[in-house]
PDB file of N, CA and C in Angstrom:
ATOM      1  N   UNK A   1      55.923  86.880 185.350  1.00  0.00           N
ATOM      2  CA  UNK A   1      55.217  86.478 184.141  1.00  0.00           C
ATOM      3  C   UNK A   1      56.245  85.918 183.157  1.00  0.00           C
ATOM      4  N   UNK A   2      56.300  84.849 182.421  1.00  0.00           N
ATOM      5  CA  UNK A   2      57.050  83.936 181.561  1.00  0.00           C
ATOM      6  C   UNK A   2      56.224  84.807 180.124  1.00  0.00           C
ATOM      7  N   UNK A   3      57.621  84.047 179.317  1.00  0.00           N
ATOM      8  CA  UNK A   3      57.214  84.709 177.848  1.00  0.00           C
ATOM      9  C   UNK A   3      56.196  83.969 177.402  1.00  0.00           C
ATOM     10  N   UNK A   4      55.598  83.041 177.802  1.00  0.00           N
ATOM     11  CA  UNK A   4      54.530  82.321 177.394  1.00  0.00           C
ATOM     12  C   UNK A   4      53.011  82.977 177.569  1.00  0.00           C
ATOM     13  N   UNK A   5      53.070  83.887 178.081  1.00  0.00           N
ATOM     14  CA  UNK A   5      51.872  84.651 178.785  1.00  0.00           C
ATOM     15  C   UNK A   5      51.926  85.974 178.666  1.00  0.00           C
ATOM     16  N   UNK A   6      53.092  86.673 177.758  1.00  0.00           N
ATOM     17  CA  UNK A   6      53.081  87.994 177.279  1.00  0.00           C
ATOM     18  C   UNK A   6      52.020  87.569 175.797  1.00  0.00           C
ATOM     19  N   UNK A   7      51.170  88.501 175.311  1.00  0.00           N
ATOM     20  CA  UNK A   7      50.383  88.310 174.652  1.00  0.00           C
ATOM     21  C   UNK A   7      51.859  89.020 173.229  1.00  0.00           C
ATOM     22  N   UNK A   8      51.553  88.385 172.338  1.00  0.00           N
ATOM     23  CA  UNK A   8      52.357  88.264 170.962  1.00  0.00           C
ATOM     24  C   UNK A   8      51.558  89.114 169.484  1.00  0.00           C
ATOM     25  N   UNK A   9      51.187  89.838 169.911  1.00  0.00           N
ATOM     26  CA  UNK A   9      49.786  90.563 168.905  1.00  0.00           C
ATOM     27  C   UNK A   9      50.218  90.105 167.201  1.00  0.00           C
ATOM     28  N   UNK A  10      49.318  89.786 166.860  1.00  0.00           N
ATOM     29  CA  UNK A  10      49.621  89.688 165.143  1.00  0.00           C
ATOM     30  C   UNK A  10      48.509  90.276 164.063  1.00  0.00           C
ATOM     31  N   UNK A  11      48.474  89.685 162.594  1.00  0.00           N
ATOM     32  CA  UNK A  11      47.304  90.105 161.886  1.00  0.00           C
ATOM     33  C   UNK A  11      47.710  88.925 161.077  1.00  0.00           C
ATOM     34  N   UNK A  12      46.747  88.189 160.823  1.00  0.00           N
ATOM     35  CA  UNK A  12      46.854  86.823 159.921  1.00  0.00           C
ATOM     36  C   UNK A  12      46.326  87.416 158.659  1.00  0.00           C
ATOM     37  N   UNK A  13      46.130  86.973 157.311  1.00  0.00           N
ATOM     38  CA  UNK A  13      46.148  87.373 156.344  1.00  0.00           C
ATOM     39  C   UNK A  13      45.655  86.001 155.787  1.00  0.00           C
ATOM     40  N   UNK A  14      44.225  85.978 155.331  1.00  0.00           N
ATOM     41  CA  UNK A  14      43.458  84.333 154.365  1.00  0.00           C
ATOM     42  C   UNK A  14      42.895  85.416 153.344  1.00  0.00           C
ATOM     43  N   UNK A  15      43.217  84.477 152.229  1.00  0.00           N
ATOM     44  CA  UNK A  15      41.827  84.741 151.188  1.00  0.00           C
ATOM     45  C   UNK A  15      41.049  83.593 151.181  1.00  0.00           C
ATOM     46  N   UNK A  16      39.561  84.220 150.805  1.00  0.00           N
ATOM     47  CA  UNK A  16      38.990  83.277 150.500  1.00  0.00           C
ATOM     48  C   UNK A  16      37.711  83.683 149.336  1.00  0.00           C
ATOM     49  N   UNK A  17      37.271  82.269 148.923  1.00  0.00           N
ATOM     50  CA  UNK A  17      36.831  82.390 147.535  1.00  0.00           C
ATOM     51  C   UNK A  17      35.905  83.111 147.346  1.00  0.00           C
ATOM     52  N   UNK A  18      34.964  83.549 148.266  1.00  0.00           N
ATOM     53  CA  UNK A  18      33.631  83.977 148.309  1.00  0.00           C
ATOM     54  C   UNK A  18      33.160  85.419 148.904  1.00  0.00           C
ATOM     55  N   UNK A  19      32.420  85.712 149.870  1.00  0.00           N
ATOM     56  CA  UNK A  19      32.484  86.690 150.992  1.00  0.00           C
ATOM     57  C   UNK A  19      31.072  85.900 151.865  1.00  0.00           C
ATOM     58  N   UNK A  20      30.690  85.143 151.672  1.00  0.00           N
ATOM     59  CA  UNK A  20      30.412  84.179 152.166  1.00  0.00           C
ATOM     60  C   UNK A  20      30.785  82.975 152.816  1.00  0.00           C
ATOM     61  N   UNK A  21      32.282  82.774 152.206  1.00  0.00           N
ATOM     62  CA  UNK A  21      32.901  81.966 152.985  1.00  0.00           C
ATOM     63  C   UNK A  21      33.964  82.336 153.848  1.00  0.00           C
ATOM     64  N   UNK A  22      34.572  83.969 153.597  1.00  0.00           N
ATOM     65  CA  UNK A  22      35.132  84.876 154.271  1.00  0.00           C
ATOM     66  C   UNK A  22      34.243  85.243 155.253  1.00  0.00           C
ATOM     67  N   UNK A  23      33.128  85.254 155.757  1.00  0.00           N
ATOM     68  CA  UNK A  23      32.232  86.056 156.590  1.00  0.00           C
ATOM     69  C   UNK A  23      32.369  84.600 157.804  1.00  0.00           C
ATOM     70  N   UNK A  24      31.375  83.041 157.201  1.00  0.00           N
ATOM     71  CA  UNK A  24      31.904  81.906 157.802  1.00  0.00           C
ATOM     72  C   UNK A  24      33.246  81.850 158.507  1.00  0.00           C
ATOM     73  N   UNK A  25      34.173  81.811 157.966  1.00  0.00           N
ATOM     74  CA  UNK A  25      35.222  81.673 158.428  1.00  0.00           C
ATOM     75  C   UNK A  25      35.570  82.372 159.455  1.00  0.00           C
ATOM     76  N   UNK A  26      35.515  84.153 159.287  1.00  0.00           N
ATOM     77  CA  UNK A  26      35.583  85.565 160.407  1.00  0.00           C
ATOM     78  C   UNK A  26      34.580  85.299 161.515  1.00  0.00           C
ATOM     79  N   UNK A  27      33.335  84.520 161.363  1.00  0.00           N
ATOM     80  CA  UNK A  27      32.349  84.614 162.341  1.00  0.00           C
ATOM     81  C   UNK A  27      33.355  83.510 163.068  1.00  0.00           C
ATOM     82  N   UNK A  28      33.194  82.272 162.661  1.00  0.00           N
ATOM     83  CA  UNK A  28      33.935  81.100 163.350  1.00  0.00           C
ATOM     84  C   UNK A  28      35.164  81.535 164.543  1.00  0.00           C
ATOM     85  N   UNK A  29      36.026  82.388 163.757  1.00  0.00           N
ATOM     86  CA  UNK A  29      37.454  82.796 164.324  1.00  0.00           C
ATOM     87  C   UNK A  29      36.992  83.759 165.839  1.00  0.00           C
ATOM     88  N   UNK A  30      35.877  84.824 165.420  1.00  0.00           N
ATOM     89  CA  UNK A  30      35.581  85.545 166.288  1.00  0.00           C
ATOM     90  C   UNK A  30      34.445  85.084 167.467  1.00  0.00           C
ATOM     91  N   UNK A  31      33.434  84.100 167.147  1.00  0.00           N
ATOM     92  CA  UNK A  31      32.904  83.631 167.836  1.00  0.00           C
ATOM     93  C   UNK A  31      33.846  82.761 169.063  1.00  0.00           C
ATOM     94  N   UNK A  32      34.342  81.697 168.501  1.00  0.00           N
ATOM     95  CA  UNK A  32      35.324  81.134 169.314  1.00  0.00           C
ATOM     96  C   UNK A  32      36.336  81.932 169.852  1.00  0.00           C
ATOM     97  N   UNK A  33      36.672  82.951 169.917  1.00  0.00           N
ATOM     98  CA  UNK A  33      37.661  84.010 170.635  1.00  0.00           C
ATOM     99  C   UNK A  33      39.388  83.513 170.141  1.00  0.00           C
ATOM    100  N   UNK A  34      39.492  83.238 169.580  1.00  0.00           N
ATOM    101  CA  UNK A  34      40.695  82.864 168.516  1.00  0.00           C
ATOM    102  C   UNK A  34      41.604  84.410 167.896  1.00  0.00           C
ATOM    103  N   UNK A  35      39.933  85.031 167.425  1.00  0.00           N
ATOM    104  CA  UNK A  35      40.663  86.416 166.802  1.00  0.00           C
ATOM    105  C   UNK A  35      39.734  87.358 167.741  1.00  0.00           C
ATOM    106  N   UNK A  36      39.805  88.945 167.572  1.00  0.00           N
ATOM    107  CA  UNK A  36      39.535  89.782 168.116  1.00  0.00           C
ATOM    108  C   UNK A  36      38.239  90.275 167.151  1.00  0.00           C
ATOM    109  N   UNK A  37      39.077  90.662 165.963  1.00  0.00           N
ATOM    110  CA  UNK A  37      38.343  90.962 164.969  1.00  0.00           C
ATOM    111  C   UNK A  37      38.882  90.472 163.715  1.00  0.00           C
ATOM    112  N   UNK A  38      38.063  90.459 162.683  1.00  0.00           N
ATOM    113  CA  UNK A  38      38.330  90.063 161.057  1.00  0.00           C
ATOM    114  C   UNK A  38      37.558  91.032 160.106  1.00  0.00           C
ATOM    115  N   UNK A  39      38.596  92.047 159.491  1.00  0.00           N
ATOM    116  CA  UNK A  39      37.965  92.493 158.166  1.00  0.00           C
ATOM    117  C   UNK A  39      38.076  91.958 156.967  1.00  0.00           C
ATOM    118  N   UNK A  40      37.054  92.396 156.262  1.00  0.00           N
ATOM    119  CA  UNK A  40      36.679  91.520 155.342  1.00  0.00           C
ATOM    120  C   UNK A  40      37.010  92.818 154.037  1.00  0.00           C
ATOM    121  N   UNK A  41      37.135  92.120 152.691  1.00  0.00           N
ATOM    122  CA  UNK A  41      37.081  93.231 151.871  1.00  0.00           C
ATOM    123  C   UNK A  41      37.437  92.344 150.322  1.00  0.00           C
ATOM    124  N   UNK A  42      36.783  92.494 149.419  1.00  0.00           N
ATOM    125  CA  UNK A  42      36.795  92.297 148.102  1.00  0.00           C
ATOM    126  C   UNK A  42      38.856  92.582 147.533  1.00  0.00           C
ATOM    127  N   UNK A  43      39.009  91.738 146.569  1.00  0.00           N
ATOM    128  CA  UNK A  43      41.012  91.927 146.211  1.00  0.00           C
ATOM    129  C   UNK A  43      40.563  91.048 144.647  1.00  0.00           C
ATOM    130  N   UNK A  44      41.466  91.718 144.226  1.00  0.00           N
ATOM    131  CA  UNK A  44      41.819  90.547 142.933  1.00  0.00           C
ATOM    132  C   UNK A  44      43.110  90.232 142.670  1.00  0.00           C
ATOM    133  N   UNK A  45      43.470  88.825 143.023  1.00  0.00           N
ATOM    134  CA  UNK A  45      44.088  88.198 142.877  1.00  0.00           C
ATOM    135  C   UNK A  45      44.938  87.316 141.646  1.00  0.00           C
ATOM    136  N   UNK A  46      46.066  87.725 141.312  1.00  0.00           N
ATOM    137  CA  UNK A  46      46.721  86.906 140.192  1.00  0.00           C
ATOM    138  C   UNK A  46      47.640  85.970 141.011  1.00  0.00           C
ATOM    139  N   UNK A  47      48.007  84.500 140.723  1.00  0.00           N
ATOM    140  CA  UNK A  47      48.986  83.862 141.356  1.00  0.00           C
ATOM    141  C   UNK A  47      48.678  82.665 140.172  1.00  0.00           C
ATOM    142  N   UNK A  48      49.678  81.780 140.723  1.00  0.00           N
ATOM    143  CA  UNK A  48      50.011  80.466 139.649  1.00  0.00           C
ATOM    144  C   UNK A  48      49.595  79.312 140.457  1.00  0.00           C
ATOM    145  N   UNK A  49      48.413  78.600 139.754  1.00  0.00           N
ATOM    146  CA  UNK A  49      48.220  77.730 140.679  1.00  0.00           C
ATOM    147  C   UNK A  49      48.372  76.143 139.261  1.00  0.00           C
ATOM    148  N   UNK A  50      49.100  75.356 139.767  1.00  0.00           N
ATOM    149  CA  UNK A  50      49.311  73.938 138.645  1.00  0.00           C
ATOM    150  C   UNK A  50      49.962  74.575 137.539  1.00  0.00           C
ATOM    151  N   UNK A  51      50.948  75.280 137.852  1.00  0.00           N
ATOM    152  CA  UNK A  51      51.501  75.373 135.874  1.00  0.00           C
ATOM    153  C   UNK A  51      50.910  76.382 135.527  1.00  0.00           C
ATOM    154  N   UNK A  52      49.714  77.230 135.677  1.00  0.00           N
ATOM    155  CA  UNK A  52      48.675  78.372 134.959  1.00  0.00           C
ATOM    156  C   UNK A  52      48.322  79.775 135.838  1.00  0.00           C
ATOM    157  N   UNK A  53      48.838  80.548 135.344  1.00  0.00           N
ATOM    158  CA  UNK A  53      48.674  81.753 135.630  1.00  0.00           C
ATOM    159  C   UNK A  53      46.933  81.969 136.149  1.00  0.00           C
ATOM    160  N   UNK A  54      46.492  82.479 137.125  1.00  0.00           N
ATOM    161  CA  UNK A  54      44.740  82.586 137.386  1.00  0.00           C
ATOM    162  C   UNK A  54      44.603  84.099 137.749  1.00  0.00           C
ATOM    163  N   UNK A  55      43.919  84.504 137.933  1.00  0.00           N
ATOM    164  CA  UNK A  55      43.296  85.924 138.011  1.00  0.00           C
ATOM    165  C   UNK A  55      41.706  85.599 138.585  1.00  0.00           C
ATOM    166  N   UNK A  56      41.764  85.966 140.305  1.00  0.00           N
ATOM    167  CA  UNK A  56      40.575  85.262 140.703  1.00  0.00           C
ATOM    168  C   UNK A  56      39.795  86.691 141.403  1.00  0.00           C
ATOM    169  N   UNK A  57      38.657  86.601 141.902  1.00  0.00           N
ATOM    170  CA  UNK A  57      37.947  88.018 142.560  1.00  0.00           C
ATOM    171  C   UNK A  57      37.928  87.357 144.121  1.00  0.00           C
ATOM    172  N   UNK A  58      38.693  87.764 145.106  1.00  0.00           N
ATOM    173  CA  UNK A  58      38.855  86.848 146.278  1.00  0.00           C
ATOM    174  C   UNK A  58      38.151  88.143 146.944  1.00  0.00           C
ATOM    175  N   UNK A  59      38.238  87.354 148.787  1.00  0.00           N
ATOM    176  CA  UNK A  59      37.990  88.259 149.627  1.00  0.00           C
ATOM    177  C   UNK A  59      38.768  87.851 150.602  1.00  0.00           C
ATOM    178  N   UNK A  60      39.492  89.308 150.985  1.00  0.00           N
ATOM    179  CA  UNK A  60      40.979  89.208 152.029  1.00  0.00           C
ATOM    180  C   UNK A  60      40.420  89.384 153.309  1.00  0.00           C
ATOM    181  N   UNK A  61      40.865  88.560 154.255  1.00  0.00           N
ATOM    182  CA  UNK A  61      40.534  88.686 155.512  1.00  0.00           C
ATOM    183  C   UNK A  61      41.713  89.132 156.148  1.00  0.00           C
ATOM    184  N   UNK A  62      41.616  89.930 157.100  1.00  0.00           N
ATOM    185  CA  UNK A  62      42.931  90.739 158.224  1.00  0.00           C
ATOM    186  C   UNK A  62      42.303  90.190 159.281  1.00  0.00           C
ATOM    187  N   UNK A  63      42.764  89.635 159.849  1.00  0.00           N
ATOM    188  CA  UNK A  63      42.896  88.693 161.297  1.00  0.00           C
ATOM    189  C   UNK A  63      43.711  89.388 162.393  1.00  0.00           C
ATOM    190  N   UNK A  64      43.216  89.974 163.435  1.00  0.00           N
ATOM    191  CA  UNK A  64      43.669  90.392 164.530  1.00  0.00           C
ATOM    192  C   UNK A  64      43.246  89.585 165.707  1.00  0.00           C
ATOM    193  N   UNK A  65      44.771  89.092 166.492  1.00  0.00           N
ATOM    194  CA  UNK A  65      44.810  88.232 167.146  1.00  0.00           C
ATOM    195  C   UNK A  65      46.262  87.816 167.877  1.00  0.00           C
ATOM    196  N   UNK A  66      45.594  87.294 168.927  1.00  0.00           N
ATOM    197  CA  UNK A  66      47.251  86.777 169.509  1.00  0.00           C
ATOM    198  C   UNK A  66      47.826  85.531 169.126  1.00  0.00           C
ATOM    199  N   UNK A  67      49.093  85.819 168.603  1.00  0.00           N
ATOM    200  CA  UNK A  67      49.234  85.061 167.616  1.00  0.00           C
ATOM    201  C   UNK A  67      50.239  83.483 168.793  1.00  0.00           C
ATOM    202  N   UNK A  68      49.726  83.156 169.621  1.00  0.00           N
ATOM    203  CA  UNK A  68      49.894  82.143 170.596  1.00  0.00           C
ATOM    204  C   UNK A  68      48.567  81.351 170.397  1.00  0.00           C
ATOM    205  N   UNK A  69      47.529  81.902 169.202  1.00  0.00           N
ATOM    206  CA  UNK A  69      46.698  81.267 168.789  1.00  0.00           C
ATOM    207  C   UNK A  69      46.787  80.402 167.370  1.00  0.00           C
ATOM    208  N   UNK A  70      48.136  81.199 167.136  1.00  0.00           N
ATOM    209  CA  UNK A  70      48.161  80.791 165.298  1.00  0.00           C
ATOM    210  C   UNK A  70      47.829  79.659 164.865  1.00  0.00           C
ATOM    211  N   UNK A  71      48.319  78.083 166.031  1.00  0.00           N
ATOM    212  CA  UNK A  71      48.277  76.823 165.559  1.00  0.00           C
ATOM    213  C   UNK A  71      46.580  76.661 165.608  1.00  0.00           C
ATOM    214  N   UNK A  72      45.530  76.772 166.764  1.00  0.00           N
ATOM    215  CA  UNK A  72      43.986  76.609 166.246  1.00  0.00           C
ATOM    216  C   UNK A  72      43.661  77.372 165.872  1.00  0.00           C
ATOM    217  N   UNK A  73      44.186  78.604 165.490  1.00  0.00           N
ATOM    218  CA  UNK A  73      43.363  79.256 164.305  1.00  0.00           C
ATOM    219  C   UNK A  73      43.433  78.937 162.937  1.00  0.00           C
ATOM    220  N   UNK A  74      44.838  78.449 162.349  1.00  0.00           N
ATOM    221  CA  UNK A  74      44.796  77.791 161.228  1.00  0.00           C
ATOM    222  C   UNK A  74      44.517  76.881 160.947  1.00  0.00           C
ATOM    223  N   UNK A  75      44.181  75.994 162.328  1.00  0.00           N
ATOM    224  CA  UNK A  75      43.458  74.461 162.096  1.00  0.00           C
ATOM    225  C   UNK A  75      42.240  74.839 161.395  1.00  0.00           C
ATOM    226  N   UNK A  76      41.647  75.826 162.325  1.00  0.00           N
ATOM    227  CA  UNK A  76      40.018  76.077 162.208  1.00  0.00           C
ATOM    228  C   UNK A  76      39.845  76.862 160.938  1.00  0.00           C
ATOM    229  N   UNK A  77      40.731  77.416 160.264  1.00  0.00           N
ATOM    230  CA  UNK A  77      41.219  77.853 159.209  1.00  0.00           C
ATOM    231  C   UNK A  77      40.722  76.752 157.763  1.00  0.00           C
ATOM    232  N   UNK A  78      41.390  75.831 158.202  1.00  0.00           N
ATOM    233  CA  UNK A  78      41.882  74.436 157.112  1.00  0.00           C
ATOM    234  C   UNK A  78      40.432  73.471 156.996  1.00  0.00           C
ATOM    235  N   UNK A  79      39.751  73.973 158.661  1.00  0.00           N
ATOM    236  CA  UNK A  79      38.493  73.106 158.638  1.00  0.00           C
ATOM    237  C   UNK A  79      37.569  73.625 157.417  1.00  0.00           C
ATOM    238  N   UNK A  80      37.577  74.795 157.537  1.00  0.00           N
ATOM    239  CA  UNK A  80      36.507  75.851 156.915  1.00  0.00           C
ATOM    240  C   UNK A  80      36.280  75.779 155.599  1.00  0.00           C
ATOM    241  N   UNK A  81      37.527  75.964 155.064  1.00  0.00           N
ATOM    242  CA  UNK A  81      37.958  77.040 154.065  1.00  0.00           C
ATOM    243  C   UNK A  81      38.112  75.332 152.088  1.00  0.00           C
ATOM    244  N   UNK A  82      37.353  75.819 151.563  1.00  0.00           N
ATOM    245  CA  UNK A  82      37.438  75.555 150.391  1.00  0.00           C
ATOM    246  C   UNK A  82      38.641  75.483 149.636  1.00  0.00           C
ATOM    247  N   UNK A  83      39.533  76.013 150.096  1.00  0.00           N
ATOM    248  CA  UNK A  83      40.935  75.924 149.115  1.00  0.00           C
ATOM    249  C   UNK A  83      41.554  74.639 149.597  1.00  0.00           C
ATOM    250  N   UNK A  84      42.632  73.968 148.287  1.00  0.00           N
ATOM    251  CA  UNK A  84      43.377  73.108 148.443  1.00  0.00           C
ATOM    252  C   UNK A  84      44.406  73.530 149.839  1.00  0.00           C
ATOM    253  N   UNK A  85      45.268  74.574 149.450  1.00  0.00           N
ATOM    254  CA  UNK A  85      46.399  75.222 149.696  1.00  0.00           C
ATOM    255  C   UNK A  85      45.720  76.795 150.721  1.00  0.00           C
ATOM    256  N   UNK A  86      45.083  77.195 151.530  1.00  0.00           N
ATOM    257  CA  UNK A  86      44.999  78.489 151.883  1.00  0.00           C
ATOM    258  C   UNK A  86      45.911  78.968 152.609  1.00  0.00           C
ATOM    259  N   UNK A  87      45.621  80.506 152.028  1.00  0.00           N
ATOM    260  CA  UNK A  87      46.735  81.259 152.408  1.00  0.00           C
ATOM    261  C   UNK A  87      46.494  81.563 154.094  1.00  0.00           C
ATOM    262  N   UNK A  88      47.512  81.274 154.668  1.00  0.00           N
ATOM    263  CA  UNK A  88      47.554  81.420 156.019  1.00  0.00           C
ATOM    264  C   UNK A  88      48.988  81.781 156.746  1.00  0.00           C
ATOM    265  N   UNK A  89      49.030  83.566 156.457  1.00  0.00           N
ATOM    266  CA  UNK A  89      50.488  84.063 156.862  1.00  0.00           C
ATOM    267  C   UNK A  89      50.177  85.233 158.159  1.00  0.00           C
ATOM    268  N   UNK A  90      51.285  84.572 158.853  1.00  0.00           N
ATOM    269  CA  UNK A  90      50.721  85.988 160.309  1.00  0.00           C
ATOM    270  C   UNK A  90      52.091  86.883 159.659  1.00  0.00           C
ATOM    271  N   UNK A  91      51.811  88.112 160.195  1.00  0.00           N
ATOM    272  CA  UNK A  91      52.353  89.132 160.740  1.00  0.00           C
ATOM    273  C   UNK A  91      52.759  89.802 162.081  1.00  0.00           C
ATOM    274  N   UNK A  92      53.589  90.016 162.522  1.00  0.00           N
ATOM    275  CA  UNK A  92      53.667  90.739 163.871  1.00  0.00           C
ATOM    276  C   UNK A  92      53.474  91.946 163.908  1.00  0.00           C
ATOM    277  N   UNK A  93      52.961  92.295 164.888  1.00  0.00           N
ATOM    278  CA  UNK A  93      51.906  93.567 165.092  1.00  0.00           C
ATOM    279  C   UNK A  93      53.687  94.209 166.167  1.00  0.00           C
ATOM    280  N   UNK A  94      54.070  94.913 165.433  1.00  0.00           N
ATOM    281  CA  UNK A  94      55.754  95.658 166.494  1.00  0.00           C
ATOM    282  C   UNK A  94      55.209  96.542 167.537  1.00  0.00           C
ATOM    283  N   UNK A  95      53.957  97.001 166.927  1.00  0.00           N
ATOM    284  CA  UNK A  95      53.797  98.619 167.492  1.00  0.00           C
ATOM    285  C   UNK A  95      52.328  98.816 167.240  1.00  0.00           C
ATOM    286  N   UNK A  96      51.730  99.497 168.419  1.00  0.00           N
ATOM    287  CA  UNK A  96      50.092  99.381 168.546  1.00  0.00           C
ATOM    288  C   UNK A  96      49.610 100.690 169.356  1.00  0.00           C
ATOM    289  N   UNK A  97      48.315 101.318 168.946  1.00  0.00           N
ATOM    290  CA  UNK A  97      47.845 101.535 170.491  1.00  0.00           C
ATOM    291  C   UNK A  97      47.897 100.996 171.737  1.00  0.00           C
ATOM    292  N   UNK A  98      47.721 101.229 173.184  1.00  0.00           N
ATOM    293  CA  UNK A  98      47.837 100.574 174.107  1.00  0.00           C
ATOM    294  C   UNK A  98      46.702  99.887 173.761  1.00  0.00           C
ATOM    295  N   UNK A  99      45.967 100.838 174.066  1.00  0.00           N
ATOM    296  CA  UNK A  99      44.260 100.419 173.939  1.00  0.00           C
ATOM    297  C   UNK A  99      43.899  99.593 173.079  1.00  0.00           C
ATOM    298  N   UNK A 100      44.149  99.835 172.073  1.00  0.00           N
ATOM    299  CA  UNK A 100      43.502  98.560 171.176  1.00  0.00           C
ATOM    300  C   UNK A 100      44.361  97.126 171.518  1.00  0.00           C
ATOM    301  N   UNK A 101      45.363  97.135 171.797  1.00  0.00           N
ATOM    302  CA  UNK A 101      46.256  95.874 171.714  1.00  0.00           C
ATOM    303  C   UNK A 101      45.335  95.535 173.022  1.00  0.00           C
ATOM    304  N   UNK A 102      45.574  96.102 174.347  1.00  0.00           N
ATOM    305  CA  UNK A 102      45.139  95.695 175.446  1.00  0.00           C
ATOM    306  C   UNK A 102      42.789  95.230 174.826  1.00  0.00           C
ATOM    307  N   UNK A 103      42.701  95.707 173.855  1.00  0.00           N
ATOM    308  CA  UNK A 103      41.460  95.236 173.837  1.00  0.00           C
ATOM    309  C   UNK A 103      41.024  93.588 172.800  1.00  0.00           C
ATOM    310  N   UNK A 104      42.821  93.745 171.682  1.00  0.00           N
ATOM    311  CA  UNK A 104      42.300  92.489 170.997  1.00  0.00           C
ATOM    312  C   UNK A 104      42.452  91.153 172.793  1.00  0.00           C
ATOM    313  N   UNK A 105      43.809  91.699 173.670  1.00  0.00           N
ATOM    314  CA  UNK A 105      43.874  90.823 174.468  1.00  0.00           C
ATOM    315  C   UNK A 105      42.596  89.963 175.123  1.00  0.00           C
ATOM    316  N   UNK A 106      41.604  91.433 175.432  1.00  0.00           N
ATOM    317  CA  UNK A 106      40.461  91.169 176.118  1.00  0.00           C
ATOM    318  C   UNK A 106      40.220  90.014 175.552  1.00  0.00           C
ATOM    319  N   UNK A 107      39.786  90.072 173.840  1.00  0.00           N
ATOM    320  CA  UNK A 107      38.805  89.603 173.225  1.00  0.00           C
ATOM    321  C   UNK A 107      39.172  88.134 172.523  1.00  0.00           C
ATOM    322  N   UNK A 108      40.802  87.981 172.807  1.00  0.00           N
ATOM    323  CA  UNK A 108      41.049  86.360 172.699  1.00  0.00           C
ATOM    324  C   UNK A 108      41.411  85.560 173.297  1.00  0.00           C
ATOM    325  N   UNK A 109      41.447  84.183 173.404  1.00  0.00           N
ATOM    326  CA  UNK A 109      41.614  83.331 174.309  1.00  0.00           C
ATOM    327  C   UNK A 109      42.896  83.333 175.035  1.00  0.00           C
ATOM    328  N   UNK A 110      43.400  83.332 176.152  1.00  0.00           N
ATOM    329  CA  UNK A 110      44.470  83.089 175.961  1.00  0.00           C
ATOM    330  C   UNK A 110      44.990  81.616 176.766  1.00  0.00           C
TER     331      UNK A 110
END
């Protein structure tokens, strides 16, 4: 087996403006087998966007997934998603259950 085919586990990290367009987006990712799963959850957000400090009511998505998906998932990401700029940062997953890692595998493309 080549390193190309060891599965790379991650957790991507989007906000998005709504929970409506967070739900869109999580269905999209998970329907197409891209991600495993996506939680969803209400955040409030301060960051600087043009020169001005903002303070927004977002909804954070946790993206579990193999991250040998990262490039069409953030496409499908960019298709979706209402923001100029979205946030689209993976994480590496170091350390897991067997079980669950061996189940996001099941559940994404590879």
């Amino acid at each position: 087996m080549d390193n190309n085919s060891i599965p790379s586990y991650g957790v991507v990290l989007v906000t998005a403006s709504s929970e409506n367009e967070g739900e869109a987006i999580a269905k999209a990712l998970v329907e197409s087998r891209m991600a495993a799963c996506v939680n969803l959850k209400p955040v409030r957000s301060i960051y600087t966007w043009e020169g001005k400090v903002n303070l927004a009511q977002e909804w954070q998505l946790i993206i579990k997934t193999d991250l040998a998906q990262l490039e069409a998932l953030a496409a499908k990401i960019r298709e979706l998603h209402s923001y100029e700029v979205p946030e689209i940062i993976a994480l590496p997953i170091v350390a897991g259950s067997e079980s669950y890692l061996q189940w996001i595998s099941d559940n994404v493309s590879s």
